[in-house]
PDB file of N, CA and C in Angstrom:
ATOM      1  N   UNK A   1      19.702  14.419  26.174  1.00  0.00           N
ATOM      2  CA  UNK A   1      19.669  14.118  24.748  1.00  0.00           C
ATOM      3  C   UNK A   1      19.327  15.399  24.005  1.00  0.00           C
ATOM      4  N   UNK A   2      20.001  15.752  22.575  1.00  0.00           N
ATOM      5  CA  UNK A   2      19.443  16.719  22.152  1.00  0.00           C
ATOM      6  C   UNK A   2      18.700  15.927  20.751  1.00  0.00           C
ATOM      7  N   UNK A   3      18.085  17.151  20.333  1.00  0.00           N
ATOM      8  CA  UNK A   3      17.433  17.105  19.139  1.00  0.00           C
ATOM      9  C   UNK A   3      17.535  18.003  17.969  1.00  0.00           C
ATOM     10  N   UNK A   4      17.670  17.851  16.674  1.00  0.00           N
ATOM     11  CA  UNK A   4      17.886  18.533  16.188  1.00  0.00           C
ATOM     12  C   UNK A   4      16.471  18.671  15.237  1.00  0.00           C
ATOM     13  N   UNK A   5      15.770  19.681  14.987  1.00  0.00           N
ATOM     14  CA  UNK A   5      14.589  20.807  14.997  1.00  0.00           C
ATOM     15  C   UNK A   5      14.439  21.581  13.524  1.00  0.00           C
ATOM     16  N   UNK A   6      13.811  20.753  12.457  1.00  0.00           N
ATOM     17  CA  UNK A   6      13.245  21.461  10.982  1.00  0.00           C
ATOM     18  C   UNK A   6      12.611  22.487  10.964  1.00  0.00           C
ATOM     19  N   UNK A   7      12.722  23.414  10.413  1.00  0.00           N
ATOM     20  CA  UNK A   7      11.346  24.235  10.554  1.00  0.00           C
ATOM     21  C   UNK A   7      10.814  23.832   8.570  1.00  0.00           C
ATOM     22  N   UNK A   8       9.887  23.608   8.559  1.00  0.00           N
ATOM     23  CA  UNK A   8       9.570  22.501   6.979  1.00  0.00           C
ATOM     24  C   UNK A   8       8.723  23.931   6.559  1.00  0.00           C
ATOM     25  N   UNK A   9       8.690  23.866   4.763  1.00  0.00           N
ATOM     26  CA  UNK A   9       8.071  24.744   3.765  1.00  0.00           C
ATOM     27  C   UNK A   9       6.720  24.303   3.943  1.00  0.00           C
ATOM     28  N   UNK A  10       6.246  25.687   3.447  1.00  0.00           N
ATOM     29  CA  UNK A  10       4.249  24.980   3.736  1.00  0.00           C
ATOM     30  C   UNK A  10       4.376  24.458   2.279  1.00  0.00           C
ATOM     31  N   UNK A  11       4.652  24.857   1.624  1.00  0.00           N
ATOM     32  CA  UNK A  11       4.319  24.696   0.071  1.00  0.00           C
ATOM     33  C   UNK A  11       5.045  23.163  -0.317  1.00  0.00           C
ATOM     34  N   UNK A  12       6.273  22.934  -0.366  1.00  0.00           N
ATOM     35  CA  UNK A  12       6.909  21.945  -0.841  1.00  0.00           C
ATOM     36  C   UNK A  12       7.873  20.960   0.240  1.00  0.00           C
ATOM     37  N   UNK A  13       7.755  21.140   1.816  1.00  0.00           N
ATOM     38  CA  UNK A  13       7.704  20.387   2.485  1.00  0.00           C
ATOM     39  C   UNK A  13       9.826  20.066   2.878  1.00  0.00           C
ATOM     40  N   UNK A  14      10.143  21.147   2.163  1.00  0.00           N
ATOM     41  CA  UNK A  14      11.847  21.053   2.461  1.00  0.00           C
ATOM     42  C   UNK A  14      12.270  22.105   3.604  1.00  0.00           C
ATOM     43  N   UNK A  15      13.268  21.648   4.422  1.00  0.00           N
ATOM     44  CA  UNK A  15      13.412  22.318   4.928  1.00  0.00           C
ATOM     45  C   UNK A  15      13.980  24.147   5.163  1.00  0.00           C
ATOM     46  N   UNK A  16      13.503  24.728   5.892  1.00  0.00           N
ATOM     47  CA  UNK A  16      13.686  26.323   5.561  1.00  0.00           C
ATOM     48  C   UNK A  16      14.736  26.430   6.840  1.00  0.00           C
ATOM     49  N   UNK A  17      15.126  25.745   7.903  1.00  0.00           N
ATOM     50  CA  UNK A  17      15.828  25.945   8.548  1.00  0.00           C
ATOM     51  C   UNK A  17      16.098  25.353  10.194  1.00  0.00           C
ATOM     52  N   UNK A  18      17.280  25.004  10.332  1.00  0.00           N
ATOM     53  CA  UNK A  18      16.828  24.289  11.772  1.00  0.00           C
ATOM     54  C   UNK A  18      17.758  24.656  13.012  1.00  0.00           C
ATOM     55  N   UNK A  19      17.703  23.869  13.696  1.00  0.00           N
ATOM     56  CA  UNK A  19      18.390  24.532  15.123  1.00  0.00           C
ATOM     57  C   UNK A  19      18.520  22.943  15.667  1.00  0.00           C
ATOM     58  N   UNK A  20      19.646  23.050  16.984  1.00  0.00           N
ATOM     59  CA  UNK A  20      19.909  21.762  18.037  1.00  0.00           C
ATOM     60  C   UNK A  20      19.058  22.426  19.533  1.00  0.00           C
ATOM     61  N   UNK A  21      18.566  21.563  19.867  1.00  0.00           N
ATOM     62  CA  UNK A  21      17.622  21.808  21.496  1.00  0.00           C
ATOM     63  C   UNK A  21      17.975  20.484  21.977  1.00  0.00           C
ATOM     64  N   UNK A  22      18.383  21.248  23.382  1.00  0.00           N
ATOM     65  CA  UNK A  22      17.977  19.547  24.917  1.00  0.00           C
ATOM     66  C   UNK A  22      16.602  19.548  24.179  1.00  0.00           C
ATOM     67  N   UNK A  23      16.174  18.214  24.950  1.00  0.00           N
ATOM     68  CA  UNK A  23      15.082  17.958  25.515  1.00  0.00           C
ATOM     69  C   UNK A  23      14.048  18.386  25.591  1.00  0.00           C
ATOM     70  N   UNK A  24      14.596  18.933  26.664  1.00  0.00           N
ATOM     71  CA  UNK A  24      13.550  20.023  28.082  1.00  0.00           C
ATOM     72  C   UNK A  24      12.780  21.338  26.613  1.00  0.00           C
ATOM     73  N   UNK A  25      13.261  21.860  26.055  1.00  0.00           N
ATOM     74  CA  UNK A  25      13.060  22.245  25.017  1.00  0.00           C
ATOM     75  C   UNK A  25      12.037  22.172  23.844  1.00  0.00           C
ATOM     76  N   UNK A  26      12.226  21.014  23.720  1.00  0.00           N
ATOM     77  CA  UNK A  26      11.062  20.567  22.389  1.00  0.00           C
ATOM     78  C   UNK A  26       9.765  20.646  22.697  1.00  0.00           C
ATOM     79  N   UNK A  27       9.304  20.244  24.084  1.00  0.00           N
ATOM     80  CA  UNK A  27       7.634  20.332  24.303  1.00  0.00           C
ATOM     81  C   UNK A  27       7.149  21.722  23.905  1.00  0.00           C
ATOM     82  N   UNK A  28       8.399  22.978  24.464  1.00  0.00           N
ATOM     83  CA  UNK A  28       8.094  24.341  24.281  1.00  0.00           C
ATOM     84  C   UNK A  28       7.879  24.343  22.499  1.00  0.00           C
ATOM     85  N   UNK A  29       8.945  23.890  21.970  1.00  0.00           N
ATOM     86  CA  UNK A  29       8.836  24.684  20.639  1.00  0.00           C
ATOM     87  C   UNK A  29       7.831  23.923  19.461  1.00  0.00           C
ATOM     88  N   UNK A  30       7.297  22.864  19.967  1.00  0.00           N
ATOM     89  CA  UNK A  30       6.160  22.242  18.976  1.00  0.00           C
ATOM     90  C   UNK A  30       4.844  22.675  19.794  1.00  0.00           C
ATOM     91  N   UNK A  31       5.074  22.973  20.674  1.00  0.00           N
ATOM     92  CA  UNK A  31       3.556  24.421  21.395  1.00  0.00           C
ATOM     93  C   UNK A  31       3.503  24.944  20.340  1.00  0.00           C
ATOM     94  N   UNK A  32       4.214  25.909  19.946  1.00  0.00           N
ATOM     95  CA  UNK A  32       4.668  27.639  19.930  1.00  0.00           C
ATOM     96  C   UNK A  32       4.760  26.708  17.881  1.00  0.00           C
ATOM     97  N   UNK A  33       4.844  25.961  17.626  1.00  0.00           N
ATOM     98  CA  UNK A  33       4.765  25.731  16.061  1.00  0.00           C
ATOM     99  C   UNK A  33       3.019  25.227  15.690  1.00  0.00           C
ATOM    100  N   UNK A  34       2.639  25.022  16.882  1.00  0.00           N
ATOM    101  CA  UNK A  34       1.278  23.806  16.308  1.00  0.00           C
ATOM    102  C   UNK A  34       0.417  25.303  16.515  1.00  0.00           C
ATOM    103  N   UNK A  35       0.585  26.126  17.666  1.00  0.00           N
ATOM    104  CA  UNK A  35      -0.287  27.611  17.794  1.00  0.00           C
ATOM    105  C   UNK A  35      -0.513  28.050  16.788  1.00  0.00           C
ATOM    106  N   UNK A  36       0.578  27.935  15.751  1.00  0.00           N
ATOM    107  CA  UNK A  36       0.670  28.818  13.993  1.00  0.00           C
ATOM    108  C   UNK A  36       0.534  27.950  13.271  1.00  0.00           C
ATOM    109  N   UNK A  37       0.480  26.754  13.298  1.00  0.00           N
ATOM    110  CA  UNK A  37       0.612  26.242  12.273  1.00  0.00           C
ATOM    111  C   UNK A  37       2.120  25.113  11.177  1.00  0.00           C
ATOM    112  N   UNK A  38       2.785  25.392  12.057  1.00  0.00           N
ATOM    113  CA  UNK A  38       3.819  25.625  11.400  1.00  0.00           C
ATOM    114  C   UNK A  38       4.172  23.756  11.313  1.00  0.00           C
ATOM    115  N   UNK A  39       4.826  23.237  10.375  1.00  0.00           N
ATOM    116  CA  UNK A  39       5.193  22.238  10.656  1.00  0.00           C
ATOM    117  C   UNK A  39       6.525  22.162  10.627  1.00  0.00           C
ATOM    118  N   UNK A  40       7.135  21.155  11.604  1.00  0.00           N
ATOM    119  CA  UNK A  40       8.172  20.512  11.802  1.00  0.00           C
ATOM    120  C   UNK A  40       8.646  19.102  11.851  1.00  0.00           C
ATOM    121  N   UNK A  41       9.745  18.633  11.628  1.00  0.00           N
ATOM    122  CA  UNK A  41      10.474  17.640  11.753  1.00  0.00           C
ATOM    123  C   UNK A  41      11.474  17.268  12.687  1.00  0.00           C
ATOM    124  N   UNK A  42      11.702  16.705  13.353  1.00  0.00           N
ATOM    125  CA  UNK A  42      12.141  16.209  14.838  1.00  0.00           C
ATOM    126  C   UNK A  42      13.135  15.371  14.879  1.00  0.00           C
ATOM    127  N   UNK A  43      14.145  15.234  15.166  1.00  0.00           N
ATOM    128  CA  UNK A  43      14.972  13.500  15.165  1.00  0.00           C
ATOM    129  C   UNK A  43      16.404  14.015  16.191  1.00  0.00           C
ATOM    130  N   UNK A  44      16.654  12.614  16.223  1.00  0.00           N
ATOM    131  CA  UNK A  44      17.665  13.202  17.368  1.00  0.00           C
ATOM    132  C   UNK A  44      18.787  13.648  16.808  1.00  0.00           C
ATOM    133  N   UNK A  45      19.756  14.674  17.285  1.00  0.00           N
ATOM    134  CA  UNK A  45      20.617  15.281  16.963  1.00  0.00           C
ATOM    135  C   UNK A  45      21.973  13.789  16.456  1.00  0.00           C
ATOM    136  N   UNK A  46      22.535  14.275  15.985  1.00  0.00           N
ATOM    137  CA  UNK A  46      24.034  13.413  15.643  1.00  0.00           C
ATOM    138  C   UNK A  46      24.923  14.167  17.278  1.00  0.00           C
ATOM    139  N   UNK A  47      25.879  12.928  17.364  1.00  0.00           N
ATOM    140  CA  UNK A  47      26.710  13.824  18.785  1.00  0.00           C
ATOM    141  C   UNK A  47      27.871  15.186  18.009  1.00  0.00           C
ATOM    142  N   UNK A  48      27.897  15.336  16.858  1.00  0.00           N
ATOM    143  CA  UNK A  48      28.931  15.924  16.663  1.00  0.00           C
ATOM    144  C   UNK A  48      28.129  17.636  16.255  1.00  0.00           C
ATOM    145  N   UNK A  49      26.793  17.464  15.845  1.00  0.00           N
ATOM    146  CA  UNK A  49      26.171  18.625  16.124  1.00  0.00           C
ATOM    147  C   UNK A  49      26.298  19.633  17.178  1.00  0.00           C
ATOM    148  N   UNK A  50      26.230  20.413  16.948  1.00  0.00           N
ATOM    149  CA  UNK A  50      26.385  21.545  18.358  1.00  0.00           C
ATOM    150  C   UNK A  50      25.566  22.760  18.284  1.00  0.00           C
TER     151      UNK A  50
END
């Protein structure tokens, strides 16, 4: 399954930019966002994403 991956504004909460990840993937990159701070938004990819 993939997921497709927000990276969200500190200030006003829209998104600044995102990416598609497997799986296997996401545990790494909400580590590596919660270390800084950073918030994100998560949901599963659409199949036509790539």
């Amino acid at each position: 399954m993939r997921f497709e991956i927000m990276r969200l504004d500190e200030v006003n909460g829209t998104t600044v930019d995102s990416t598609v990840v497997d799986a296997a993937s996401v545990d790494r990159i909400v580590q590596q966002a919660a270390a800084i701070g950073q918030r994100l938004w998560i949901r599963p990819a659409e199949s036509s994403a790539v």
